[in-house]
PDBML (XML) file of the C-alpha atoms, coordinates in Angstrom:
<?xml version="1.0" encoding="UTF-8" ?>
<PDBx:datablock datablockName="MODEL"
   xmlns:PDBx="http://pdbml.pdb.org/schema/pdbx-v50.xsd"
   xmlns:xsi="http://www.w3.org/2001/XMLSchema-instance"
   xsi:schemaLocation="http://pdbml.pdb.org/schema/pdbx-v50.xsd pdbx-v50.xsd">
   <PDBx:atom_siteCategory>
      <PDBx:atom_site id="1">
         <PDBx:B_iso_or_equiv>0.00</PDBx:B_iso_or_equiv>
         <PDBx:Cartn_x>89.199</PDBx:Cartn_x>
         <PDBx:Cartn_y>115.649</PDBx:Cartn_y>
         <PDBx:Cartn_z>111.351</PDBx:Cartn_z>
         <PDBx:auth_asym_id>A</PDBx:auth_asym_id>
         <PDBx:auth_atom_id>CA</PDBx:auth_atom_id>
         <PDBx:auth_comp_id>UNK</PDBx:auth_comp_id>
         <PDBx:auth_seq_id>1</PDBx:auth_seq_id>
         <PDBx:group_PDB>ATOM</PDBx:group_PDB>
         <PDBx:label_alt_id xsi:nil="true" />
         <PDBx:label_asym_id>A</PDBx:label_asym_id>
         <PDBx:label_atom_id>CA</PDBx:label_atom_id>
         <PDBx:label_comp_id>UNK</PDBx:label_comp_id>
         <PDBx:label_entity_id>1</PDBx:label_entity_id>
         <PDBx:label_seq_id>1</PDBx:label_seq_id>
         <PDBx:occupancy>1.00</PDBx:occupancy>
         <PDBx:pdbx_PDB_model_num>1</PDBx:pdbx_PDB_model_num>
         <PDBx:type_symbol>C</PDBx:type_symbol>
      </PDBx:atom_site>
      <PDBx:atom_site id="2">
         <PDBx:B_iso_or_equiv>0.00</PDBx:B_iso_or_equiv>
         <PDBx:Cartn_x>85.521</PDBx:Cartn_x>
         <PDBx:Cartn_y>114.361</PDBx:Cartn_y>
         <PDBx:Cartn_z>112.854</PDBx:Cartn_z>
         <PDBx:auth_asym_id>A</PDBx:auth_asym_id>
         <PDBx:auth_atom_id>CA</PDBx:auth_atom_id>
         <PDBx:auth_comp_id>UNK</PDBx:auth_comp_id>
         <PDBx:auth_seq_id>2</PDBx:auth_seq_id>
         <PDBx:group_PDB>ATOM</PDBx:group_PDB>
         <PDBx:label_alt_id xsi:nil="true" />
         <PDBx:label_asym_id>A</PDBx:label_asym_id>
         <PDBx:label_atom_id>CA</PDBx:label_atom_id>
         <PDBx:label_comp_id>UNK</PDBx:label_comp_id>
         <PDBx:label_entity_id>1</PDBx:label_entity_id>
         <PDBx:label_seq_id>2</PDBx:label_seq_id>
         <PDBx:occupancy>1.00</PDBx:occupancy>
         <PDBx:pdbx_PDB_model_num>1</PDBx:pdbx_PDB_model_num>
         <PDBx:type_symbol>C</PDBx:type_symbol>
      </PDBx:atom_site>
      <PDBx:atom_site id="3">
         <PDBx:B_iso_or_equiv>0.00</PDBx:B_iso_or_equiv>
         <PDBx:Cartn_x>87.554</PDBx:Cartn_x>
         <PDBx:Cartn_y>111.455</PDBx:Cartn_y>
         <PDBx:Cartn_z>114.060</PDBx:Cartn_z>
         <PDBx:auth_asym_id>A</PDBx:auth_asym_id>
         <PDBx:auth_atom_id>CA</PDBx:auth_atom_id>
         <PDBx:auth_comp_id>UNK</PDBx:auth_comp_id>
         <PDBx:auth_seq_id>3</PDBx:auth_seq_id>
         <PDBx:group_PDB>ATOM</PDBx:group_PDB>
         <PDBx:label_alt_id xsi:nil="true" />
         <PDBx:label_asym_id>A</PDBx:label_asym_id>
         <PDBx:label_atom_id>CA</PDBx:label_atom_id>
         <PDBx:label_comp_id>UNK</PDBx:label_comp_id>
         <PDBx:label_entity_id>1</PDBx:label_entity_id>
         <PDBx:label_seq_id>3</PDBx:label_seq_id>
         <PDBx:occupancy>1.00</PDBx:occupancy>
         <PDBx:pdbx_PDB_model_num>1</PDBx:pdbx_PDB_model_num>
         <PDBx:type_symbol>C</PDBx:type_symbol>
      </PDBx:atom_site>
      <PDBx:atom_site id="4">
         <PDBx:B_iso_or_equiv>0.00</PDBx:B_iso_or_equiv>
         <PDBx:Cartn_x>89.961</PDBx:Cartn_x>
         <PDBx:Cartn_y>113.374</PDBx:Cartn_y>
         <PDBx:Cartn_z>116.201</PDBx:Cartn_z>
         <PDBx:auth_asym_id>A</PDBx:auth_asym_id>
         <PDBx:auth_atom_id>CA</PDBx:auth_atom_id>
         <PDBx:auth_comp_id>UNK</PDBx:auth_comp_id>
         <PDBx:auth_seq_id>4</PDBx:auth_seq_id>
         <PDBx:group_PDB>ATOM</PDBx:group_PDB>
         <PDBx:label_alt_id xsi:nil="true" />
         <PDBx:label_asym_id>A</PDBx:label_asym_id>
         <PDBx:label_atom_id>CA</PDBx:label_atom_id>
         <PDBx:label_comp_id>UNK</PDBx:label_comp_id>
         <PDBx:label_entity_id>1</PDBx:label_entity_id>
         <PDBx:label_seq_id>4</PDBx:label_seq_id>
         <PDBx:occupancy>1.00</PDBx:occupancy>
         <PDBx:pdbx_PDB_model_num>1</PDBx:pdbx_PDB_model_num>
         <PDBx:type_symbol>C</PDBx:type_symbol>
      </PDBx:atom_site>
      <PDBx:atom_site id="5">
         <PDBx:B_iso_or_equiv>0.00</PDBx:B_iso_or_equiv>
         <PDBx:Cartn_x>87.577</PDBx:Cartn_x>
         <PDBx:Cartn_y>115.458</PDBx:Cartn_y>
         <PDBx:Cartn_z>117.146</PDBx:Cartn_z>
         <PDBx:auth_asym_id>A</PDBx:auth_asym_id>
         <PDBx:auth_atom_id>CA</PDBx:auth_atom_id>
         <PDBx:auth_comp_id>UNK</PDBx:auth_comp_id>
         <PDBx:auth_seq_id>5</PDBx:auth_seq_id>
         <PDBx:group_PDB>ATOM</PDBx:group_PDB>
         <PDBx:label_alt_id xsi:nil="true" />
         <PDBx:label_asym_id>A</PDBx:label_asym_id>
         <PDBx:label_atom_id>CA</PDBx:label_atom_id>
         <PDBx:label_comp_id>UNK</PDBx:label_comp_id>
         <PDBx:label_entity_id>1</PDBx:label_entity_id>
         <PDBx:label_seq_id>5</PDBx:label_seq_id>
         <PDBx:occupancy>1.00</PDBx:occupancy>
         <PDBx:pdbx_PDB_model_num>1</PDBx:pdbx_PDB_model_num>
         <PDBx:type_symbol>C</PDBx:type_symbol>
      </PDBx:atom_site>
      <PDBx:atom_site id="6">
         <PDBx:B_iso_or_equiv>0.00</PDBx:B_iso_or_equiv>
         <PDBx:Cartn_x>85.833</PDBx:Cartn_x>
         <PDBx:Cartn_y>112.488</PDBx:Cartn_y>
         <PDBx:Cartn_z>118.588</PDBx:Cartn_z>
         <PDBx:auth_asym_id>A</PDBx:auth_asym_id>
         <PDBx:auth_atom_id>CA</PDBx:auth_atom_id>
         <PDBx:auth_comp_id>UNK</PDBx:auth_comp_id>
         <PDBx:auth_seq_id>6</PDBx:auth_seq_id>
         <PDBx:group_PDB>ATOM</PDBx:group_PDB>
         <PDBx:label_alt_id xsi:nil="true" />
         <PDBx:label_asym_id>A</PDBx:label_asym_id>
         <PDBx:label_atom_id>CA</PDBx:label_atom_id>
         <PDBx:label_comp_id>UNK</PDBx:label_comp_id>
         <PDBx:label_entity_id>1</PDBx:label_entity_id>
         <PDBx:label_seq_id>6</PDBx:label_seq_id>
         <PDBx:occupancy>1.00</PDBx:occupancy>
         <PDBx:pdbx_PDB_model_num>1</PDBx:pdbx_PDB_model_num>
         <PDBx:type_symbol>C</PDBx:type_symbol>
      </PDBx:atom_site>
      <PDBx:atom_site id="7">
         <PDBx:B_iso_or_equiv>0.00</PDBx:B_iso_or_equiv>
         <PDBx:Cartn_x>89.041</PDBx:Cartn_x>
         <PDBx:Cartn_y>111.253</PDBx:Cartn_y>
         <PDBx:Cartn_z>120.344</PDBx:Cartn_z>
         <PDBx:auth_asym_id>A</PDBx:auth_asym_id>
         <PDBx:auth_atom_id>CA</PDBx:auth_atom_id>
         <PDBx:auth_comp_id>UNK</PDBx:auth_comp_id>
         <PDBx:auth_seq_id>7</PDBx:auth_seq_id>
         <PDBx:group_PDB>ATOM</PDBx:group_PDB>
         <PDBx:label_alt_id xsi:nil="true" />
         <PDBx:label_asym_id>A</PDBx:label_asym_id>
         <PDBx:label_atom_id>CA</PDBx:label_atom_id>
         <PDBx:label_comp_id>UNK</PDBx:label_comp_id>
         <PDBx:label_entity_id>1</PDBx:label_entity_id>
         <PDBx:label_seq_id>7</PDBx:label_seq_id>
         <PDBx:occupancy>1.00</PDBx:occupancy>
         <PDBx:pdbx_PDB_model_num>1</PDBx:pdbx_PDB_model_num>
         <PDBx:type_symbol>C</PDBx:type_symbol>
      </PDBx:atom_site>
      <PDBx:atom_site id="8">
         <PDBx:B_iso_or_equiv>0.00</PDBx:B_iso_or_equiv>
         <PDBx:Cartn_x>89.264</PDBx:Cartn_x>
         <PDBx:Cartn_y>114.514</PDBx:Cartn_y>
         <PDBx:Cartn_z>121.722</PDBx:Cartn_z>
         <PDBx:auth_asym_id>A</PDBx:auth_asym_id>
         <PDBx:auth_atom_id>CA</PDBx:auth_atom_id>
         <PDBx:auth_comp_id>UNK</PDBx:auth_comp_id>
         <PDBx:auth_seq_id>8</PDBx:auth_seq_id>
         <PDBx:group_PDB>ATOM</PDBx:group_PDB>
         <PDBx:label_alt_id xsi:nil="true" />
         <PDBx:label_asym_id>A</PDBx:label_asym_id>
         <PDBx:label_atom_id>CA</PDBx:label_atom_id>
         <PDBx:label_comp_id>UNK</PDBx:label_comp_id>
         <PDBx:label_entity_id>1</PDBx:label_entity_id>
         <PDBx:label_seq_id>8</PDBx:label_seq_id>
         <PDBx:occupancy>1.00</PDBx:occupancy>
         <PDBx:pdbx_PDB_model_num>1</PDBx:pdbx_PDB_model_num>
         <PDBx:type_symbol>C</PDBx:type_symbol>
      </PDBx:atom_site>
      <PDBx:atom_site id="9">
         <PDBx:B_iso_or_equiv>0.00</PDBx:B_iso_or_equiv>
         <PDBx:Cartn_x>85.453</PDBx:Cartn_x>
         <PDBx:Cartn_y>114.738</PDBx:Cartn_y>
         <PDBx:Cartn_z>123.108</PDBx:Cartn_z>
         <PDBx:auth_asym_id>A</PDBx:auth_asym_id>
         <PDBx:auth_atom_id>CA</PDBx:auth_atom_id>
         <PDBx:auth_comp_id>UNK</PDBx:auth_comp_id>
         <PDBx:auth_seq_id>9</PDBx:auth_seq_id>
         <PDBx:group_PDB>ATOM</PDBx:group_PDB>
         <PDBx:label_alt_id xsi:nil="true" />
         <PDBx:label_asym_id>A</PDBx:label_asym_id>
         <PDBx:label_atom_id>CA</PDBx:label_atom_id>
         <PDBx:label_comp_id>UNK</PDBx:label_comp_id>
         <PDBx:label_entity_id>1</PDBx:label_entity_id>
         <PDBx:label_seq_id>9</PDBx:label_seq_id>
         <PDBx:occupancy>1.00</PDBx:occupancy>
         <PDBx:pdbx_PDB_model_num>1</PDBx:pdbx_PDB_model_num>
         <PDBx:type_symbol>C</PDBx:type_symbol>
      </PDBx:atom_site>
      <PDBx:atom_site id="10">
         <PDBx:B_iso_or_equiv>0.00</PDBx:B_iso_or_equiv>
         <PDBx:Cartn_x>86.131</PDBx:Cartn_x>
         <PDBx:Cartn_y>111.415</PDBx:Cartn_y>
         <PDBx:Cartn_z>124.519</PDBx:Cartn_z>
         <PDBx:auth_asym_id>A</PDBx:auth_asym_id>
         <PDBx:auth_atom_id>CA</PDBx:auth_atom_id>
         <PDBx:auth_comp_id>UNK</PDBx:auth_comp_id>
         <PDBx:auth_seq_id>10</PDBx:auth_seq_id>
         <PDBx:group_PDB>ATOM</PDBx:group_PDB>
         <PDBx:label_alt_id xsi:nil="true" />
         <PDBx:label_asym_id>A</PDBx:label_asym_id>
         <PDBx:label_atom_id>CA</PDBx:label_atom_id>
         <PDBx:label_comp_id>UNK</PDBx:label_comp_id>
         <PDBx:label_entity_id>1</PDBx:label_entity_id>
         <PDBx:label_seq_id>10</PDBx:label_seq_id>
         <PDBx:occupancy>1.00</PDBx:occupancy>
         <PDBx:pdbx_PDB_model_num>1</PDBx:pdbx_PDB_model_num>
         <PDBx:type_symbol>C</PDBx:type_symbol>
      </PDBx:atom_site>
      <PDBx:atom_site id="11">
         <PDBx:B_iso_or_equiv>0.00</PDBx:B_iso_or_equiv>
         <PDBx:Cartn_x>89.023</PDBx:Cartn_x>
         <PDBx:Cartn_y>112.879</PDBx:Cartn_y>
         <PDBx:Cartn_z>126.758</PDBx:Cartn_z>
         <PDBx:auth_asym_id>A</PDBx:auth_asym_id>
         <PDBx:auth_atom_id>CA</PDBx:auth_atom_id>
         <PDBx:auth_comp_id>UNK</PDBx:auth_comp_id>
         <PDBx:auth_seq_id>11</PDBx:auth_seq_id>
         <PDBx:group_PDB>ATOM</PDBx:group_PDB>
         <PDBx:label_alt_id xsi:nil="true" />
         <PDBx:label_asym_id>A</PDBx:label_asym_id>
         <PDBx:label_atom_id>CA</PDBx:label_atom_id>
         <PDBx:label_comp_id>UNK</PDBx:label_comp_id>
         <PDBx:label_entity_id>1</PDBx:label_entity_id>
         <PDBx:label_seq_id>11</PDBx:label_seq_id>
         <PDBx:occupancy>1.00</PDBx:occupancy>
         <PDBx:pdbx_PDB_model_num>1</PDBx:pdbx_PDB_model_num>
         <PDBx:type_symbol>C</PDBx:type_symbol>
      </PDBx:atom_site>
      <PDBx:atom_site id="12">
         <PDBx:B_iso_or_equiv>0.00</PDBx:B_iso_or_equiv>
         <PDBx:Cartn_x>91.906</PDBx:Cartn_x>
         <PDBx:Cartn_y>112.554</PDBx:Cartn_y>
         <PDBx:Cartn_z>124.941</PDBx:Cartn_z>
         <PDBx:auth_asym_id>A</PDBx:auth_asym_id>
         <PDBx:auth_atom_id>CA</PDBx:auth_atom_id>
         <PDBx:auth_comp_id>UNK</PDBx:auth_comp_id>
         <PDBx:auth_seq_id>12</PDBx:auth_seq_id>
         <PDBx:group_PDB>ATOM</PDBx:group_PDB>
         <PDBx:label_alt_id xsi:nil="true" />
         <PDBx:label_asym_id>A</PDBx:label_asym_id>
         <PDBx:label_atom_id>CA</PDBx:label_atom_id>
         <PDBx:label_comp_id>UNK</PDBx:label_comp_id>
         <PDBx:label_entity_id>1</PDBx:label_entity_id>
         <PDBx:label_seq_id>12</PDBx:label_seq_id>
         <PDBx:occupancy>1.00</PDBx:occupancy>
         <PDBx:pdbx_PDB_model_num>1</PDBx:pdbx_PDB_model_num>
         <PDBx:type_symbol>C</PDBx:type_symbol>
      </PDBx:atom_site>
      <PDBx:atom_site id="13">
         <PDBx:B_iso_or_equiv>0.00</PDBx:B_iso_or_equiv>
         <PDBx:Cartn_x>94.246</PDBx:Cartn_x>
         <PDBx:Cartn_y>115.915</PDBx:Cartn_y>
         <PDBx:Cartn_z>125.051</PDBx:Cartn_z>
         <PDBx:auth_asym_id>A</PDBx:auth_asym_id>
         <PDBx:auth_atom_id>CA</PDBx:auth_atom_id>
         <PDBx:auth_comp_id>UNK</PDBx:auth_comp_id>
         <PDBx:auth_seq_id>13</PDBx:auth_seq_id>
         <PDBx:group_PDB>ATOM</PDBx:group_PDB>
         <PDBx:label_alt_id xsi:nil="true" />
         <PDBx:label_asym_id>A</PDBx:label_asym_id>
         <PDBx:label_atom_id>CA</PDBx:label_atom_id>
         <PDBx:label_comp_id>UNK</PDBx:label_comp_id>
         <PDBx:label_entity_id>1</PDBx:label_entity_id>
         <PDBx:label_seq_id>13</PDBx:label_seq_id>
         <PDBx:occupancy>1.00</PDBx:occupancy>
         <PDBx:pdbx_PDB_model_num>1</PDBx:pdbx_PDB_model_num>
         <PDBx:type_symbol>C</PDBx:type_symbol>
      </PDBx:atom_site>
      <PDBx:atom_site id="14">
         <PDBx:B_iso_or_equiv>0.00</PDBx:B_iso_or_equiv>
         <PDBx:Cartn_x>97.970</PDBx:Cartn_x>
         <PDBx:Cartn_y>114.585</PDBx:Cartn_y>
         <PDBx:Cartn_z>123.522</PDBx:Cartn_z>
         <PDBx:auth_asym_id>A</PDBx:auth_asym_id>
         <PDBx:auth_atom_id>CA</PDBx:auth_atom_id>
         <PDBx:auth_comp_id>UNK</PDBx:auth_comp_id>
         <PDBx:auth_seq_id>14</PDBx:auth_seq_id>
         <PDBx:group_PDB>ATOM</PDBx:group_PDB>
         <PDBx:label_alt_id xsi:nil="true" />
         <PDBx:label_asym_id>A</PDBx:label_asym_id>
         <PDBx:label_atom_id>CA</PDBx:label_atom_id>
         <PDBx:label_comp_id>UNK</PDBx:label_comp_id>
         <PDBx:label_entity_id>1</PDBx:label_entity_id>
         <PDBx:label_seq_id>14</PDBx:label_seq_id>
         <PDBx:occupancy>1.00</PDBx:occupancy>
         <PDBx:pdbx_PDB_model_num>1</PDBx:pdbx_PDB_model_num>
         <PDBx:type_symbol>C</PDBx:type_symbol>
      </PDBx:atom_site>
      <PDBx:atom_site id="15">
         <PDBx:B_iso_or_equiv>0.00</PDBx:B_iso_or_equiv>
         <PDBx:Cartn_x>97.706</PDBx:Cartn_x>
         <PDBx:Cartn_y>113.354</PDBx:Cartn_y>
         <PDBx:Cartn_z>120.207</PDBx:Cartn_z>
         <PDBx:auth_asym_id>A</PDBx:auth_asym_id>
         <PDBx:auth_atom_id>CA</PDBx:auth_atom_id>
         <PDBx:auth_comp_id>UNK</PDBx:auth_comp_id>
         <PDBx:auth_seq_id>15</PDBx:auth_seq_id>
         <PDBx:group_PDB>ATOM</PDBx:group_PDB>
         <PDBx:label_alt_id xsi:nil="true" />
         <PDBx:label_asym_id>A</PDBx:label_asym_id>
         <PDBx:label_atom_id>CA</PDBx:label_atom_id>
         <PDBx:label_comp_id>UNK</PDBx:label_comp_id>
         <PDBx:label_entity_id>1</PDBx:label_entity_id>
         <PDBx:label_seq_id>15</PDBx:label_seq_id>
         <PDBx:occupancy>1.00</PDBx:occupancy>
         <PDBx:pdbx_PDB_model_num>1</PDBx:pdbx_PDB_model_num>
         <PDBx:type_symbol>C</PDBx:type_symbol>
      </PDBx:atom_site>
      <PDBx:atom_site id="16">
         <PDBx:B_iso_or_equiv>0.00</PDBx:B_iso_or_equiv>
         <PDBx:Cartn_x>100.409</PDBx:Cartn_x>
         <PDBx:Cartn_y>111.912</PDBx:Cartn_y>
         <PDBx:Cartn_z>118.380</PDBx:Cartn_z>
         <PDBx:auth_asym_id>A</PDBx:auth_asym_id>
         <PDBx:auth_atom_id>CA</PDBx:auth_atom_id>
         <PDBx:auth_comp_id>UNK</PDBx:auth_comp_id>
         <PDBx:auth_seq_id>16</PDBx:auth_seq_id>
         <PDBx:group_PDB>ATOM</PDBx:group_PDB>
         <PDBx:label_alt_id xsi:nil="true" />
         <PDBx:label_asym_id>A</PDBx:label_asym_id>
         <PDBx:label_atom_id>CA</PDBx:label_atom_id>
         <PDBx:label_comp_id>UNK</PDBx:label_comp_id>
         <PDBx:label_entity_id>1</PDBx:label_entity_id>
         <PDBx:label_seq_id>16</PDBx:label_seq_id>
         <PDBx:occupancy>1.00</PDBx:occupancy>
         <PDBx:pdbx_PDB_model_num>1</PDBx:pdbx_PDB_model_num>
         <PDBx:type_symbol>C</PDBx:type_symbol>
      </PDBx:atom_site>
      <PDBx:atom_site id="17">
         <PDBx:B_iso_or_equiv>0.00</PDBx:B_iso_or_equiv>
         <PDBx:Cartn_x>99.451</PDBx:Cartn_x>
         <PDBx:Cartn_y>112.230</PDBx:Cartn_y>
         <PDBx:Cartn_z>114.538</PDBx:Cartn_z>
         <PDBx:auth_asym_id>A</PDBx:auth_asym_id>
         <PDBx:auth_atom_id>CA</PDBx:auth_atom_id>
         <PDBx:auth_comp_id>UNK</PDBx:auth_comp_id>
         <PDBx:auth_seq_id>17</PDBx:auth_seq_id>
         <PDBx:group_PDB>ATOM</PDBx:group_PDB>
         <PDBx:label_alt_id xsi:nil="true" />
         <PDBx:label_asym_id>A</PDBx:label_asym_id>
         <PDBx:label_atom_id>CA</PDBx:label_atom_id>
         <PDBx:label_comp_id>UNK</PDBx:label_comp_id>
         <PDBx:label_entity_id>1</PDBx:label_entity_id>
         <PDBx:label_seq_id>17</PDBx:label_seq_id>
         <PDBx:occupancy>1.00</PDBx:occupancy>
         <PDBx:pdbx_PDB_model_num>1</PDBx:pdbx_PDB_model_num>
         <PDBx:type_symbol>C</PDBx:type_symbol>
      </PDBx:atom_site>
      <PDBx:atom_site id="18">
         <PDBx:B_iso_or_equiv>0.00</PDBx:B_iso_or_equiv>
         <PDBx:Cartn_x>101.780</PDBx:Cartn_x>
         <PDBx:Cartn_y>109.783</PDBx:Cartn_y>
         <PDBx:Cartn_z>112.562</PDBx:Cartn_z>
         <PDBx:auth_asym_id>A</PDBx:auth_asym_id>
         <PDBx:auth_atom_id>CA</PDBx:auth_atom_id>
         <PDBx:auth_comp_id>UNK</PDBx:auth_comp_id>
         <PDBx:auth_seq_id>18</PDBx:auth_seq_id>
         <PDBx:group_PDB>ATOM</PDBx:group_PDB>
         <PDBx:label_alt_id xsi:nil="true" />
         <PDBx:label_asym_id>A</PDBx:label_asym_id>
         <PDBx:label_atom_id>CA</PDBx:label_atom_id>
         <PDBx:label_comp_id>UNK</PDBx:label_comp_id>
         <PDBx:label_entity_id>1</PDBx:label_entity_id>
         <PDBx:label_seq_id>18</PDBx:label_seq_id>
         <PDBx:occupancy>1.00</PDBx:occupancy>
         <PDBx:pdbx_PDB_model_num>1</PDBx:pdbx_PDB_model_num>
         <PDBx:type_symbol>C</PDBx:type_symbol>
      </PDBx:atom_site>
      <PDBx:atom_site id="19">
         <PDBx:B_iso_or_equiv>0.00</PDBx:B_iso_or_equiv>
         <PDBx:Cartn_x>102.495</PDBx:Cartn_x>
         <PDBx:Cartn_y>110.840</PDBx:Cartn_y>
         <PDBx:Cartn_z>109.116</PDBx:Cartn_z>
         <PDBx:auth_asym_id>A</PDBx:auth_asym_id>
         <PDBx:auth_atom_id>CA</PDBx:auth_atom_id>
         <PDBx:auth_comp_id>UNK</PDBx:auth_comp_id>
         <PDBx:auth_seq_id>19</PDBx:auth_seq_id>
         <PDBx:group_PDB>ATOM</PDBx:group_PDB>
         <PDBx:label_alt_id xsi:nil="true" />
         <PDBx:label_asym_id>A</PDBx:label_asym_id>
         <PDBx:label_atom_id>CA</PDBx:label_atom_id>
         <PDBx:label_comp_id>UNK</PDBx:label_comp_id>
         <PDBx:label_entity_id>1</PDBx:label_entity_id>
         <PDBx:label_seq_id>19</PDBx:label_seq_id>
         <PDBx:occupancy>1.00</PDBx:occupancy>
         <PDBx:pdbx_PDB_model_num>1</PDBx:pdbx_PDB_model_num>
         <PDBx:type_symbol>C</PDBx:type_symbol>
      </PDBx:atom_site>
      <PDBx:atom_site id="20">
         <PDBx:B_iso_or_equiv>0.00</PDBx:B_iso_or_equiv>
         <PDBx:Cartn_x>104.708</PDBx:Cartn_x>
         <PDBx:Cartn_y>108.457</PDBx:Cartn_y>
         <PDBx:Cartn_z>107.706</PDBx:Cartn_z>
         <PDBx:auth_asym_id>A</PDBx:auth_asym_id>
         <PDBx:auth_atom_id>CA</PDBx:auth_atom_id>
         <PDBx:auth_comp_id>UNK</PDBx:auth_comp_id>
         <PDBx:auth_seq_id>20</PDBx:auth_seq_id>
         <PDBx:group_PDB>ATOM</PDBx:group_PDB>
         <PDBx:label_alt_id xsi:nil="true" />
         <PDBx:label_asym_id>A</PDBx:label_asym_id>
         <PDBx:label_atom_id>CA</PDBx:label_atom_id>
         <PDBx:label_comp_id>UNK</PDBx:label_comp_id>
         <PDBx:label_entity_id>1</PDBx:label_entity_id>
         <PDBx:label_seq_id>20</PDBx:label_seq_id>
         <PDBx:occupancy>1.00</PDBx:occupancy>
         <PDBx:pdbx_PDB_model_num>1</PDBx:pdbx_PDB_model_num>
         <PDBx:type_symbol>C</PDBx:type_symbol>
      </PDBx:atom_site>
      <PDBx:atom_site id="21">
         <PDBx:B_iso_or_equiv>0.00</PDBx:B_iso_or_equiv>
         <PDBx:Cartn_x>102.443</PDBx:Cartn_x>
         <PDBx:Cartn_y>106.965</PDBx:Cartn_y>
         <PDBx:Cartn_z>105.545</PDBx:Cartn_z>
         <PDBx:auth_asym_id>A</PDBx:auth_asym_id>
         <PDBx:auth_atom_id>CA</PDBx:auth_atom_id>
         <PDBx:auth_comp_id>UNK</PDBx:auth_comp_id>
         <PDBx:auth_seq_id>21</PDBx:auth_seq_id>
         <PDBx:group_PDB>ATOM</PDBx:group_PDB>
         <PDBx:label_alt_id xsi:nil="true" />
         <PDBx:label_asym_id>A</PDBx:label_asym_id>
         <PDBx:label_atom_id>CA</PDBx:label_atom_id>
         <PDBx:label_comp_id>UNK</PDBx:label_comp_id>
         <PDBx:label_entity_id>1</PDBx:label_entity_id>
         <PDBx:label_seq_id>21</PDBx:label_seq_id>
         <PDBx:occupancy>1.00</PDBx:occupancy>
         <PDBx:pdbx_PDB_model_num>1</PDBx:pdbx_PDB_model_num>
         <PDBx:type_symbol>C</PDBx:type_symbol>
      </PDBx:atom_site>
      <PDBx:atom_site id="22">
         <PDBx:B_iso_or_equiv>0.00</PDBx:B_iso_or_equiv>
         <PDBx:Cartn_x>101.149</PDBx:Cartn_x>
         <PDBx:Cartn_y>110.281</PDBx:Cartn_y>
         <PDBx:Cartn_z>103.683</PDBx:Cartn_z>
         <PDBx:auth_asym_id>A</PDBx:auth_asym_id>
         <PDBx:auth_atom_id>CA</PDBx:auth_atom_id>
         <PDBx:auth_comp_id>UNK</PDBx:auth_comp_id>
         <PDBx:auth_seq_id>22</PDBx:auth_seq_id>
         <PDBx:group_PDB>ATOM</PDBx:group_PDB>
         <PDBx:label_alt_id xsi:nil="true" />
         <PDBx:label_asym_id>A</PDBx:label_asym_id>
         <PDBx:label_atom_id>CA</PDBx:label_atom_id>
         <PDBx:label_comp_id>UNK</PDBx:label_comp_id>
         <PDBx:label_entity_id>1</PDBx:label_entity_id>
         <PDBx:label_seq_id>22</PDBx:label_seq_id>
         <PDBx:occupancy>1.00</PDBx:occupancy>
         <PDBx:pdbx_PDB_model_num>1</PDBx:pdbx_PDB_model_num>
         <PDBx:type_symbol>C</PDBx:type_symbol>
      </PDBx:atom_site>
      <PDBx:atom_site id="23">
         <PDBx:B_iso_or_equiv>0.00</PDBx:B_iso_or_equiv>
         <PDBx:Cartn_x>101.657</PDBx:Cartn_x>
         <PDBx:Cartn_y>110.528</PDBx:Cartn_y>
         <PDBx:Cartn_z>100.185</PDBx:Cartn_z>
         <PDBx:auth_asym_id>A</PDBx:auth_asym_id>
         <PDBx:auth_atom_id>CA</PDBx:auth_atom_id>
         <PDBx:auth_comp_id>UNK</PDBx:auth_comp_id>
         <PDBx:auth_seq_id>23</PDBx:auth_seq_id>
         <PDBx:group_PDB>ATOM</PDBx:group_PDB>
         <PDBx:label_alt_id xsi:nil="true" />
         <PDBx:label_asym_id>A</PDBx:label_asym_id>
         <PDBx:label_atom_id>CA</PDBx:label_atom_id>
         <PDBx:label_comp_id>UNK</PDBx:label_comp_id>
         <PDBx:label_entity_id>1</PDBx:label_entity_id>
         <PDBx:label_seq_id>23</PDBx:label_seq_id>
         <PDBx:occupancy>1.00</PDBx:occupancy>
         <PDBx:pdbx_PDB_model_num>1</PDBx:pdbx_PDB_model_num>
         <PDBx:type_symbol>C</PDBx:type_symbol>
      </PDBx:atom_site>
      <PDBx:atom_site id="24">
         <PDBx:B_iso_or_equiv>0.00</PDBx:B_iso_or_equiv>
         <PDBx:Cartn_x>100.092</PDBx:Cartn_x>
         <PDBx:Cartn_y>113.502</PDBx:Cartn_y>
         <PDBx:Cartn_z>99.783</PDBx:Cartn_z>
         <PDBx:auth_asym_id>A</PDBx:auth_asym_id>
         <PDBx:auth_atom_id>CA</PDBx:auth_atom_id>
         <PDBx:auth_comp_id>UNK</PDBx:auth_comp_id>
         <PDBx:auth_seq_id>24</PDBx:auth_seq_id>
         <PDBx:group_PDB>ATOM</PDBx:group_PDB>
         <PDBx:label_alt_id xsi:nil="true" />
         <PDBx:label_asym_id>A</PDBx:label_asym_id>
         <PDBx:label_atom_id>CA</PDBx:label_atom_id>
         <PDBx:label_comp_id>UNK</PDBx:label_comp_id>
         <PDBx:label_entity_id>1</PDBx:label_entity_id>
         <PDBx:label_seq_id>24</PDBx:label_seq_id>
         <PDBx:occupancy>1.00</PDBx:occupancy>
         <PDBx:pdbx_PDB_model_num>1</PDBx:pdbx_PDB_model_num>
         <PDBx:type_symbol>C</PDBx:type_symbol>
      </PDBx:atom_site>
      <PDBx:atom_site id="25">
         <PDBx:B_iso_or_equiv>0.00</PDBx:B_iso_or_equiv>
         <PDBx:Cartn_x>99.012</PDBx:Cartn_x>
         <PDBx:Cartn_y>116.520</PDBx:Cartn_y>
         <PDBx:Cartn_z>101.595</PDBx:Cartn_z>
         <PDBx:auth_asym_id>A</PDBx:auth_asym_id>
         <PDBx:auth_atom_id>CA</PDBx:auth_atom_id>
         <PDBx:auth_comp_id>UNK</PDBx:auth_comp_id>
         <PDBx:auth_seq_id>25</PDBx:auth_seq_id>
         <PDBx:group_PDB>ATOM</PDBx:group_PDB>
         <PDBx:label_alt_id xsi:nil="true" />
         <PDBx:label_asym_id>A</PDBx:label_asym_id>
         <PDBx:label_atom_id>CA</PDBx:label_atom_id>
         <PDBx:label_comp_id>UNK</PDBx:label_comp_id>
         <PDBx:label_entity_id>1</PDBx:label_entity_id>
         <PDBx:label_seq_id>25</PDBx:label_seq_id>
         <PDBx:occupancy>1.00</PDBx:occupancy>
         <PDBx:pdbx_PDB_model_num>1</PDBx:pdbx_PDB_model_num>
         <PDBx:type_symbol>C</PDBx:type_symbol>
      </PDBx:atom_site>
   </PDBx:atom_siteCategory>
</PDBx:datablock>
């Protein structure tokens, strides 16, 4: 979460979150 936050302070607004690899949620 801190880390997307960060991309999104830095100016990013789309994020594409890529799940395939969760296990577990």
């Amino acid at each position: 979460q801190e880390r997307i936050a960060e991309l999104q302070a830095m100016g990013y607004r789309n994020i594409r979150v890529d799940l395939e690899r969760v296990e577990f949620l």
